[in-house]
Protein backbone atom coordinates (compact mmCIF):
# COMPACT_ATOMS: atom_id res chain seq x y z
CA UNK A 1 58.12 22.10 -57.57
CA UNK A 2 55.10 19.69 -58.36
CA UNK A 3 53.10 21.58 -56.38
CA UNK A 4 53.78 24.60 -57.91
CA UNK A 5 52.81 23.05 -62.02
CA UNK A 6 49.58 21.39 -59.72
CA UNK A 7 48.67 24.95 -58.23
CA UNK A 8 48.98 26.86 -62.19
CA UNK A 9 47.34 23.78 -63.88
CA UNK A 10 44.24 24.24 -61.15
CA UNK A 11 44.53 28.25 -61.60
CA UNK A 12 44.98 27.42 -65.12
CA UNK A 13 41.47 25.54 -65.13
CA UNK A 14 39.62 27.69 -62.44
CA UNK A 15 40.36 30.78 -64.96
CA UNK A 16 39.26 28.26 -68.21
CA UNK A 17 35.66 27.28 -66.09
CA UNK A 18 35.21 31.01 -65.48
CA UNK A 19 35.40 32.20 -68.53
CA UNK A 20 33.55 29.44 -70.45
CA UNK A 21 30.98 30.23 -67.88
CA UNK A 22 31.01 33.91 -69.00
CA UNK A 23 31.03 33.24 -72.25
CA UNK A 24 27.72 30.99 -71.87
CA UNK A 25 25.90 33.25 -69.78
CA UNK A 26 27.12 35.87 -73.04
CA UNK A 27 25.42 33.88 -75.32
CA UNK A 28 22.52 33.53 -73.48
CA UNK A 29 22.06 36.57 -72.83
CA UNK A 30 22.65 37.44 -76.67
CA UNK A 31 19.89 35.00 -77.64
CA UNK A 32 17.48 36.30 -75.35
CA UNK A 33 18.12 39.65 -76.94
CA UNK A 34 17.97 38.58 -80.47
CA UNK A 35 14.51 36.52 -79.93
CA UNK A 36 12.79 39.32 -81.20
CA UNK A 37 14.35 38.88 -84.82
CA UNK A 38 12.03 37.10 -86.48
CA UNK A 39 12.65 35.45 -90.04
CA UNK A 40 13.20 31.56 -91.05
CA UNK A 41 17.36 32.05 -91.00
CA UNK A 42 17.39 33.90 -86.99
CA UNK A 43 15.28 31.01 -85.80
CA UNK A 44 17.91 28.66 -87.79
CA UNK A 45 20.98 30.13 -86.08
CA UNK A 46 19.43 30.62 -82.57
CA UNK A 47 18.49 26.89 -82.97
CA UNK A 48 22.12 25.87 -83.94
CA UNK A 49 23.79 28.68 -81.09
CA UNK A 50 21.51 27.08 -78.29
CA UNK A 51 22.27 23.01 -79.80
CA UNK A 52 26.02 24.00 -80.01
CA UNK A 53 25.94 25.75 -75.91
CA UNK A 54 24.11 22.90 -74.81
CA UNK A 55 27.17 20.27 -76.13
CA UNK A 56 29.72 22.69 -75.05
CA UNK A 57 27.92 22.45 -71.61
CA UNK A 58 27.56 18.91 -71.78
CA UNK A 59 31.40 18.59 -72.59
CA UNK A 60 32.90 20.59 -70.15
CA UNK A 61 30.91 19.24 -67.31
CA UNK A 62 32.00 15.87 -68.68
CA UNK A 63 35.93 16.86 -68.55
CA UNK A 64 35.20 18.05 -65.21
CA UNK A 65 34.05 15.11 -63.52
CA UNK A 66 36.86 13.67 -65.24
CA UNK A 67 40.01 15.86 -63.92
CA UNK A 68 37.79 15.33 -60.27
CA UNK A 69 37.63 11.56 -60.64
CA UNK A 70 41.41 11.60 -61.88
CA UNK A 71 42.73 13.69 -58.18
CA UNK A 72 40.47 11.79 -56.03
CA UNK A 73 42.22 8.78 -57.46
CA UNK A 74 45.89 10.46 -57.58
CA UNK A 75 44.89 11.03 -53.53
CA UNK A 76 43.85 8.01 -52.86
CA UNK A 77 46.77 6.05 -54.45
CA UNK A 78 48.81 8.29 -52.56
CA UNK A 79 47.11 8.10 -49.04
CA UNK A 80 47.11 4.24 -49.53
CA UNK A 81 50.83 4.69 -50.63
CA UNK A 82 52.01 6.87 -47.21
CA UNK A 83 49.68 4.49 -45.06
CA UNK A 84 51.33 1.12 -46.41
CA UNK A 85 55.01 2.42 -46.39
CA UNK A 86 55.05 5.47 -44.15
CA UNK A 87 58.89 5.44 -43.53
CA UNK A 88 59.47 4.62 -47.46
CA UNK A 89 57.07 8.16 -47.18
CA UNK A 90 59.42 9.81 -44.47
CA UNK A 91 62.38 9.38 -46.26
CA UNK A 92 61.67 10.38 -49.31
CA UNK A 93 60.21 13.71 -47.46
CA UNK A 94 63.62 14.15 -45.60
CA UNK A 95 65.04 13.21 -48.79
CA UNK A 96 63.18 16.19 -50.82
CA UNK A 97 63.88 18.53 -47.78
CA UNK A 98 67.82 18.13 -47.42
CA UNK A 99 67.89 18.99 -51.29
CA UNK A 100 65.59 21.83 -51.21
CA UNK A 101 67.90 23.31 -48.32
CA UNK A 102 71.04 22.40 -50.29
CA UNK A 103 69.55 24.14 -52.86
CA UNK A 104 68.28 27.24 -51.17
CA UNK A 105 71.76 27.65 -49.42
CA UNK A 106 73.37 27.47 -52.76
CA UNK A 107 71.16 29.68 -54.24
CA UNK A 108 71.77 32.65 -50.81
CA UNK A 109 75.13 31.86 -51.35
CA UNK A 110 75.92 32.97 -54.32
CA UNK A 111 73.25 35.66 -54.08
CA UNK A 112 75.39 37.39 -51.05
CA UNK A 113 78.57 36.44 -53.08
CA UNK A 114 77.65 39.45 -54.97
């Protein structure tokens, strides 16, 4: 089940990066189409849009390398963790395993049942 909250956290973040990245190339591509307004307040605002990208940029490349940096460290903690106790590591796979089938049985069971 872990694996199944990892895999629609990562979706979950994939979809967030892709969209952020839409919505900056968006505003780009807005303030490339504005730069012929000309007046004292459109050179204010495309000023403050551009400033406010660039930390939005700056922050999401920052939580990035974070959540990288944090699963390279969950994987290595683990690796270390299977290669210093690899039958601890065994067992608690067989472990999982018997009660996933116990629980897939139960669940066929009572499906047929009715």
């Amino acid at each position: 089940m872990p694996n199944n909250s990892h895999s629609n956290a990562s979706a979950t973040r994939d979809k967030f990066v892709e969209d952020f990245k839409a919505l900056t190339k968006d505003v780009q591509d807005l303030l490339k189409v504005t730069s012929s307004v000309v007046g004292e307040k459109a050179a204010e605002a495309r000023v403050k849009v551009e400033e406010s990208l660039k930390v939005a940029q700056d922050k999401l490349s920052v939580v990035q390398d974070n959540v990288r940096a944090k699963g390279q460290e969950a994987f290595s903690v683990t690796d270390s963790y299977v290669r210093d106790n690899p039958w601890n590591a065994v067992g608690i796979a067989a472990g999982v395993g018997f009660l996933l089938g116990i629980g897939f049985s139960a669940g066929a069971f009572l499906r047929h049942r009715d």
